[in-house]
PDB file of N, CA and C in Angstrom:
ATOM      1  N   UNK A   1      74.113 115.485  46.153  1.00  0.00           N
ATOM      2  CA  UNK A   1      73.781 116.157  47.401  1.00  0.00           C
ATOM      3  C   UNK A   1      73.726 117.662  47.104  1.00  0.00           C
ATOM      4  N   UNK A   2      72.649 118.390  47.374  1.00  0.00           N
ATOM      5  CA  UNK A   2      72.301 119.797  47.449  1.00  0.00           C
ATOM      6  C   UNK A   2      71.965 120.115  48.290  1.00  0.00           C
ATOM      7  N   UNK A   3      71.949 121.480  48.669  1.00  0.00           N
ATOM      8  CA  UNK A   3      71.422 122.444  49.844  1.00  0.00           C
ATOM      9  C   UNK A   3      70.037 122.986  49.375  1.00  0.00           C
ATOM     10  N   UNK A   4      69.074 122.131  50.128  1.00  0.00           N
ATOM     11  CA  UNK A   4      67.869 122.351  49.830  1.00  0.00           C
ATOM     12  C   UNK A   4      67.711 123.648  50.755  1.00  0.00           C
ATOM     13  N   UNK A   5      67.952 124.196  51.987  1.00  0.00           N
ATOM     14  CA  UNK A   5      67.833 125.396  52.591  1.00  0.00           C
ATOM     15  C   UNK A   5      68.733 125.619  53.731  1.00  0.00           C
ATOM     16  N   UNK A   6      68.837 127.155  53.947  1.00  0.00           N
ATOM     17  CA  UNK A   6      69.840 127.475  54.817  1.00  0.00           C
ATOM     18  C   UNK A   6      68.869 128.766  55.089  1.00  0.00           C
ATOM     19  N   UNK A   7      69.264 128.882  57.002  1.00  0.00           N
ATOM     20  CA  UNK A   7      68.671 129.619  57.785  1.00  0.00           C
ATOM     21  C   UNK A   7      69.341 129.741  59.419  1.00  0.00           C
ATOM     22  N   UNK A   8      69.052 130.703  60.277  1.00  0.00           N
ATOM     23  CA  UNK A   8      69.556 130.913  61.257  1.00  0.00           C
ATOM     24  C   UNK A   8      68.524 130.678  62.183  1.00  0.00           C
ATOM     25  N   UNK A   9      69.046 130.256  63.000  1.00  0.00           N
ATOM     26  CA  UNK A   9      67.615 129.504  64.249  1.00  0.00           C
ATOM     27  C   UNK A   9      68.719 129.832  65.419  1.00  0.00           C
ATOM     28  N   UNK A  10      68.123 131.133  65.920  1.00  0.00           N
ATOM     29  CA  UNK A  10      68.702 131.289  67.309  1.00  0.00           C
ATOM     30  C   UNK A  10      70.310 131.830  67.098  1.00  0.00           C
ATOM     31  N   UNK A  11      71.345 131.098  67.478  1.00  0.00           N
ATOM     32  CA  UNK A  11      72.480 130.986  67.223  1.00  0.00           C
ATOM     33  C   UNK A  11      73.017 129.803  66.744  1.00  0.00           C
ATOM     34  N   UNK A  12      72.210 129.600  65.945  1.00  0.00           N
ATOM     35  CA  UNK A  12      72.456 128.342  64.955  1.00  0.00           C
ATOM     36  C   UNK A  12      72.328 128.540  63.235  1.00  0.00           C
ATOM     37  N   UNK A  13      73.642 128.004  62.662  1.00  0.00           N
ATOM     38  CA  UNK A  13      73.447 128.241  61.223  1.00  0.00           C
ATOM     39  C   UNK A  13      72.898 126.942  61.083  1.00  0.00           C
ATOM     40  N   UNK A  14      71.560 126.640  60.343  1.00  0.00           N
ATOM     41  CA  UNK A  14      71.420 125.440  59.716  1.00  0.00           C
ATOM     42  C   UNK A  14      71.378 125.616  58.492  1.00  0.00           C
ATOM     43  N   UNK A  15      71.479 124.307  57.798  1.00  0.00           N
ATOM     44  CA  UNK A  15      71.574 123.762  56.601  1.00  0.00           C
ATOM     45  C   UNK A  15      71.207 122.250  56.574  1.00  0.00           C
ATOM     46  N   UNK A  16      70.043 122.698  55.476  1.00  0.00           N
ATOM     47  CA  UNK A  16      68.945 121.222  55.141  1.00  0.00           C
ATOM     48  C   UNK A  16      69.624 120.910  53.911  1.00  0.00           C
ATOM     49  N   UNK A  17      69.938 119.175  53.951  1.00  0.00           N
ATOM     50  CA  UNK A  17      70.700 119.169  52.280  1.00  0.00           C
ATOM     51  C   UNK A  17      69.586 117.978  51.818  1.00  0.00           C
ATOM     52  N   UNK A  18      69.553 117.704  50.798  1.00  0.00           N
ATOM     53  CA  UNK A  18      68.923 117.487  49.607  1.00  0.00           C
ATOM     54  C   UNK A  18      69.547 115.904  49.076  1.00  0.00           C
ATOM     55  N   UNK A  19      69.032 114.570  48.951  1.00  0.00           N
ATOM     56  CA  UNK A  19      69.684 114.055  48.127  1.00  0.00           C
ATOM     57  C   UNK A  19      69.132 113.964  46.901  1.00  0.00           C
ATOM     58  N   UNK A  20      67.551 113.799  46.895  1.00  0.00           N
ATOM     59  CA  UNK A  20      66.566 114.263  45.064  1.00  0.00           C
ATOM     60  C   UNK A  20      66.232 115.508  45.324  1.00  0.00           C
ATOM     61  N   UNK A  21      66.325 116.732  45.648  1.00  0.00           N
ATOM     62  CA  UNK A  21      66.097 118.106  45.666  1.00  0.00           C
ATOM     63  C   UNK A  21      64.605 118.369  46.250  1.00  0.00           C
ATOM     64  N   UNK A  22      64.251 117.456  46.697  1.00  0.00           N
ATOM     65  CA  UNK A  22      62.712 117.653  47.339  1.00  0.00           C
ATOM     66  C   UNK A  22      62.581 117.585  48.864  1.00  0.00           C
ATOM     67  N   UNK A  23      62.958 116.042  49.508  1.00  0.00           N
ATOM     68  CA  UNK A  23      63.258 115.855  50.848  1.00  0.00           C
ATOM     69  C   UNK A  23      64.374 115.827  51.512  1.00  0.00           C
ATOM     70  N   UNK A  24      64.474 116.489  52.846  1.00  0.00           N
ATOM     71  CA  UNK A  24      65.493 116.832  53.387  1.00  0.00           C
ATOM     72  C   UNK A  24      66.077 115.554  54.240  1.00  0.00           C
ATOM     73  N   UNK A  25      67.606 115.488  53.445  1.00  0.00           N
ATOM     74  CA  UNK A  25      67.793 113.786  53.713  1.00  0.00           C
ATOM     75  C   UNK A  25      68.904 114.250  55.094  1.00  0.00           C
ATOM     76  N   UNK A  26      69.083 115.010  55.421  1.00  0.00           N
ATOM     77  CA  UNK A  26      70.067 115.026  56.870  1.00  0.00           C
ATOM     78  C   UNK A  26      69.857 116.770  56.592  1.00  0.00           C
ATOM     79  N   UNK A  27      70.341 117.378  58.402  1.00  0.00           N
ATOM     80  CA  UNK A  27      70.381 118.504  58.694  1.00  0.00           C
ATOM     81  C   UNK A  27      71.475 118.755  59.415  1.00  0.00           C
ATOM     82  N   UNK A  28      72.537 119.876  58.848  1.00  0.00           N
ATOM     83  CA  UNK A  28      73.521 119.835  59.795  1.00  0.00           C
ATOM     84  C   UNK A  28      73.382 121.638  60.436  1.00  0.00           C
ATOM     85  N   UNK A  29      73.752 121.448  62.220  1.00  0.00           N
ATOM     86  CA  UNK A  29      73.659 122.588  62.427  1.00  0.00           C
ATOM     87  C   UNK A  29      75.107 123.202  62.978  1.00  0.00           C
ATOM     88  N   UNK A  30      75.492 124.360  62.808  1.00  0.00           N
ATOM     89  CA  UNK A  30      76.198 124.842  63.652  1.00  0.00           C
ATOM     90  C   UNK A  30      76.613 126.300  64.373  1.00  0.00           C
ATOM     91  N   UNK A  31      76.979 126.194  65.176  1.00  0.00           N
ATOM     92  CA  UNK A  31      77.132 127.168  66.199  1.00  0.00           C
ATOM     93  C   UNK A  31      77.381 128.599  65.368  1.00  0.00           C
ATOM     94  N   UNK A  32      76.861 129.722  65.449  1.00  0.00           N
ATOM     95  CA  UNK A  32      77.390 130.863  64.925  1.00  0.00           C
ATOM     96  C   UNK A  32      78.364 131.395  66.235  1.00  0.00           C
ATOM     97  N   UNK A  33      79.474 131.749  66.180  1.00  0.00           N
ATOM     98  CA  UNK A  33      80.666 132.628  66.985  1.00  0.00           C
ATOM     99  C   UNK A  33      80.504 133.935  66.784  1.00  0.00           C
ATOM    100  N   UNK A  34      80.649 134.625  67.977  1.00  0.00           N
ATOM    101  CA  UNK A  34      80.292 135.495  68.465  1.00  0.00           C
ATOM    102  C   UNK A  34      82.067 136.164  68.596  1.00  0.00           C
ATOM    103  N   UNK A  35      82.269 137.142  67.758  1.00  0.00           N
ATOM    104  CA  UNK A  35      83.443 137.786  67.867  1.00  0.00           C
ATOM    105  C   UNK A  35      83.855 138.517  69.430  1.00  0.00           C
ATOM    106  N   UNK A  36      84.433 138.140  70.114  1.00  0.00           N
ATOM    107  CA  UNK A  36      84.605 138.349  71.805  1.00  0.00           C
ATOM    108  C   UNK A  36      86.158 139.401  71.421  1.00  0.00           C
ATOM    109  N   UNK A  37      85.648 141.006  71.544  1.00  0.00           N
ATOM    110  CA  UNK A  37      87.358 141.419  71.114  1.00  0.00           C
ATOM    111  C   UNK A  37      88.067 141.150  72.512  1.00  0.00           C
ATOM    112  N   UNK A  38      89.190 141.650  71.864  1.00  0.00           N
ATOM    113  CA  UNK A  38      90.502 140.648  73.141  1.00  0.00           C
ATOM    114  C   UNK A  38      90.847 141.902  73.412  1.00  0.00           C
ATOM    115  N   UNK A  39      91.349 142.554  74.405  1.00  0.00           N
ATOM    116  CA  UNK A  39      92.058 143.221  75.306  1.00  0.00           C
ATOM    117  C   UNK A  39      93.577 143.309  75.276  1.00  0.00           C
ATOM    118  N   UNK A  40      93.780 144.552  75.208  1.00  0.00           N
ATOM    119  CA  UNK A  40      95.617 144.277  74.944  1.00  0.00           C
ATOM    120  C   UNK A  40      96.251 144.252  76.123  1.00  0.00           C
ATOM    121  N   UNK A  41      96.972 143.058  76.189  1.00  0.00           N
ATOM    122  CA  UNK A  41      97.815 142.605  77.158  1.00  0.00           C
ATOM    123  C   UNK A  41      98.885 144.101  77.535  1.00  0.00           C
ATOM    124  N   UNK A  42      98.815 144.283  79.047  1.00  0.00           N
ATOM    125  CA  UNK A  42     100.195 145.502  79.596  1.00  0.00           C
ATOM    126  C   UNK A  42     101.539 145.321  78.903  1.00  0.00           C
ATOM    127  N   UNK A  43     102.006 146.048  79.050  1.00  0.00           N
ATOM    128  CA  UNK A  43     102.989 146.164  78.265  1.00  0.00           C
ATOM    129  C   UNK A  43     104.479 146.020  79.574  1.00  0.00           C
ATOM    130  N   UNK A  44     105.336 145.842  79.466  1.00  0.00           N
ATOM    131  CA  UNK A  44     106.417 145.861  80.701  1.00  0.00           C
ATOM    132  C   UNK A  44     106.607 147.131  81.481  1.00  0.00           C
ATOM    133  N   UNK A  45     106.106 147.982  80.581  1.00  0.00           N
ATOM    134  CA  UNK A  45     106.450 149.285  80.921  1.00  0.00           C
ATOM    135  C   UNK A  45     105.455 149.570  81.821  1.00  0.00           C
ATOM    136  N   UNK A  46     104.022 149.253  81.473  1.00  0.00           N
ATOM    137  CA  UNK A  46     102.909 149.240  82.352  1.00  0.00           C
ATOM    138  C   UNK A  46     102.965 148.772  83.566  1.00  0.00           C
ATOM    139  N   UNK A  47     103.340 147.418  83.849  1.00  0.00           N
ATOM    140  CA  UNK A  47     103.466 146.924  84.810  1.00  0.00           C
ATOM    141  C   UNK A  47     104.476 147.188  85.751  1.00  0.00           C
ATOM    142  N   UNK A  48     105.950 147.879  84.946  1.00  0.00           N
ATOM    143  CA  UNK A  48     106.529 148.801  85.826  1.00  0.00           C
ATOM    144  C   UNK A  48     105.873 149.468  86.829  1.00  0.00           C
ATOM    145  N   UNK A  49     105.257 150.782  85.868  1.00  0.00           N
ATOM    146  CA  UNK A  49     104.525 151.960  86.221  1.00  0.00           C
ATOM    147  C   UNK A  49     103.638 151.241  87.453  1.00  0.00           C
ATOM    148  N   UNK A  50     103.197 150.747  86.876  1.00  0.00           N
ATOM    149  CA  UNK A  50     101.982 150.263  88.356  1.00  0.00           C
ATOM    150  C   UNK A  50     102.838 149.912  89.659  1.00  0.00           C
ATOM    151  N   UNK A  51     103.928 148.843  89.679  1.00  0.00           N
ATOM    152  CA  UNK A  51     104.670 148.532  90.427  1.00  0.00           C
ATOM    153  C   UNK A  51     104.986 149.838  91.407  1.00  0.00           C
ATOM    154  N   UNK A  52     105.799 150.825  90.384  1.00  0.00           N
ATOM    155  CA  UNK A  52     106.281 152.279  91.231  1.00  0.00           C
ATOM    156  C   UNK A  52     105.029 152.567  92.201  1.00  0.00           C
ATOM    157  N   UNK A  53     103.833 152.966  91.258  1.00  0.00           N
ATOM    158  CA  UNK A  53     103.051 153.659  92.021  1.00  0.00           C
ATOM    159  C   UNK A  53     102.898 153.175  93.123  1.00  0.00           C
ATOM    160  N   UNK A  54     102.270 151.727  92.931  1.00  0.00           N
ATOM    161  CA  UNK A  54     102.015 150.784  94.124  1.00  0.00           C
ATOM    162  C   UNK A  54     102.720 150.850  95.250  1.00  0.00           C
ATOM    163  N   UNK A  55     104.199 151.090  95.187  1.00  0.00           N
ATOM    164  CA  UNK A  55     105.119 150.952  95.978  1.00  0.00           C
ATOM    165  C   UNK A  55     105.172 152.571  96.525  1.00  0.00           C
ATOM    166  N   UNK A  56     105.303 153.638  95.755  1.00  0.00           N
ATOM    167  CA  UNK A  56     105.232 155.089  96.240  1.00  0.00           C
ATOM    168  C   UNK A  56     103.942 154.992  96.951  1.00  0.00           C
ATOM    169  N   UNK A  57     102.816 154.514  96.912  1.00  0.00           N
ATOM    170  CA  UNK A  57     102.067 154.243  97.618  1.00  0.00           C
ATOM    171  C   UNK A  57     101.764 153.860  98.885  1.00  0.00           C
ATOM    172  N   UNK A  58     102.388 152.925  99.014  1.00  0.00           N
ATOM    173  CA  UNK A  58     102.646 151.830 100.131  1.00  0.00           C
ATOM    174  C   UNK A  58     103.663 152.859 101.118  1.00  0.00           C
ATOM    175  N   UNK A  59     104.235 153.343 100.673  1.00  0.00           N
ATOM    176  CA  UNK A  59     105.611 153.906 101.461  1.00  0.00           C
ATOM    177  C   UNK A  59     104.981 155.426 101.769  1.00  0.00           C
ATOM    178  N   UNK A  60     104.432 156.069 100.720  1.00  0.00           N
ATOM    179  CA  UNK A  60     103.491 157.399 101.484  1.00  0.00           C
ATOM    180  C   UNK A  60     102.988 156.654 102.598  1.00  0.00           C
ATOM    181  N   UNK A  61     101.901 155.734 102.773  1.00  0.00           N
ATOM    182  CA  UNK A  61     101.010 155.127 103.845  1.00  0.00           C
ATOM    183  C   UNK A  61     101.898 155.003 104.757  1.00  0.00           C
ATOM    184  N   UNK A  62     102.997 154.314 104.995  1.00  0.00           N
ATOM    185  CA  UNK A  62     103.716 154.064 106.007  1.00  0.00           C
ATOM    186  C   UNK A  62     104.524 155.435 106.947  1.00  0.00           C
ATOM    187  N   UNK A  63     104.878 156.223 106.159  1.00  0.00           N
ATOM    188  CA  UNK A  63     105.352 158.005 106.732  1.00  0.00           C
ATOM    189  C   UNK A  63     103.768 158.169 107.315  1.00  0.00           C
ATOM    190  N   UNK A  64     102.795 157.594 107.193  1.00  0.00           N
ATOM    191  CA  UNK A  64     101.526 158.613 107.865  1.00  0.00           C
ATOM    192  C   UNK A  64     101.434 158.163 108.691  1.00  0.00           C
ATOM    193  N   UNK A  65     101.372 156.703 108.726  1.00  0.00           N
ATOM    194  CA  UNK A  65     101.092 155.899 109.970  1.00  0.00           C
ATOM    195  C   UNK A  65     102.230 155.964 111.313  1.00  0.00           C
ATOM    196  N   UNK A  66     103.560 156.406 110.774  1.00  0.00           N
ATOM    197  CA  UNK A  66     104.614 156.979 111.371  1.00  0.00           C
ATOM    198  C   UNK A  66     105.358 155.384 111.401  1.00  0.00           C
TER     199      UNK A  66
END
Protein backbone atom coordinates (compact mmCIF):
# COMPACT_ATOMS: atom_id res chain seq x y z
CA UNK A 1 0.00 0.00 0.00
CA UNK A 2 1.31 3.52 -1.14
CA UNK A 3 0.20 7.03 -1.27
CA UNK A 4 -0.40 7.52 -4.74
CA UNK A 5 -1.52 11.40 -3.94
CA UNK A 6 -2.25 13.85 -1.34
CA UNK A 7 -4.13 17.18 -1.67
CA UNK A 8 -6.50 19.63 0.05
CA UNK A 9 -10.07 19.92 -1.30
CA UNK A 10 -11.82 22.60 0.56
CA UNK A 11 -11.27 21.68 4.20
CA UNK A 12 -10.42 18.38 3.47
CA UNK A 13 -7.00 16.58 3.62
CA UNK A 14 -7.22 13.79 1.10
CA UNK A 15 -5.17 10.97 0.44
CA UNK A 16 -5.42 8.52 -2.63
CA UNK A 17 -3.50 5.22 -1.70
CA UNK A 18 -2.16 2.90 -4.14
CA UNK A 19 -2.22 -0.91 -3.99
CA UNK A 20 0.07 -1.48 -7.68
CA UNK A 21 1.14 2.29 -7.70
CA UNK A 22 -1.08 3.13 -10.67
CA UNK A 23 -4.89 2.88 -9.52
CA UNK A 24 -6.34 4.43 -6.71
CA UNK A 25 -7.59 1.46 -4.64
CA UNK A 26 -9.47 3.50 -1.65
CA UNK A 27 -9.52 7.32 -0.68
CA UNK A 28 -9.40 8.45 2.72
CA UNK A 29 -10.50 11.98 3.64
CA UNK A 30 -10.19 14.09 6.56
CA UNK A 31 -11.28 17.07 8.20
CA UNK A 32 -8.49 19.81 8.46
CA UNK A 33 -9.01 21.71 12.24
CA UNK A 34 -9.13 24.95 12.42
CA UNK A 35 -7.09 26.24 15.54
CA UNK A 36 -10.14 28.18 17.56
CA UNK A 37 -7.74 30.19 20.33
CA UNK A 38 -9.36 29.82 23.77
CA UNK A 39 -9.90 32.76 25.96
CA UNK A 40 -8.54 32.98 29.42
CA UNK A 41 -10.88 32.03 31.91
CA UNK A 42 -11.38 35.24 34.98
CA UNK A 43 -9.46 34.83 37.47
CA UNK A 44 -11.20 35.00 41.31
CA UNK A 45 -9.89 38.15 41.65
CA UNK A 46 -11.75 39.28 38.51
CA UNK A 47 -14.85 38.13 39.41
CA UNK A 48 -14.43 39.73 42.76
CA UNK A 49 -13.72 43.05 41.14
CA UNK A 50 -16.76 42.83 38.99
CA UNK A 51 -18.92 41.69 41.92
CA UNK A 52 -17.73 45.11 43.96
CA UNK A 53 -18.35 47.21 41.10
CA UNK A 54 -21.63 45.67 40.32
CA UNK A 55 -22.70 46.07 43.75
CA UNK A 56 -21.10 49.87 44.25
CA UNK A 57 -23.20 50.20 41.40
CA UNK A 58 -26.39 48.98 42.32
CA UNK A 59 -26.18 50.90 45.65
CA UNK A 60 -25.02 54.39 43.87
CA UNK A 61 -28.50 53.74 41.79
CA UNK A 62 -30.44 53.23 44.81
CA UNK A 63 -29.09 56.79 46.87
CA UNK A 64 -30.45 58.43 43.44
CA UNK A 65 -33.57 56.94 43.26
CA UNK A 66 -33.77 57.91 47.07
Amino acid sequence: MIILNEYIEGNMNVIEYSRDGVTVSHVVKTTIQVDVPIEPQPTIEDLQMQTLLNTEYLVALAEIKG
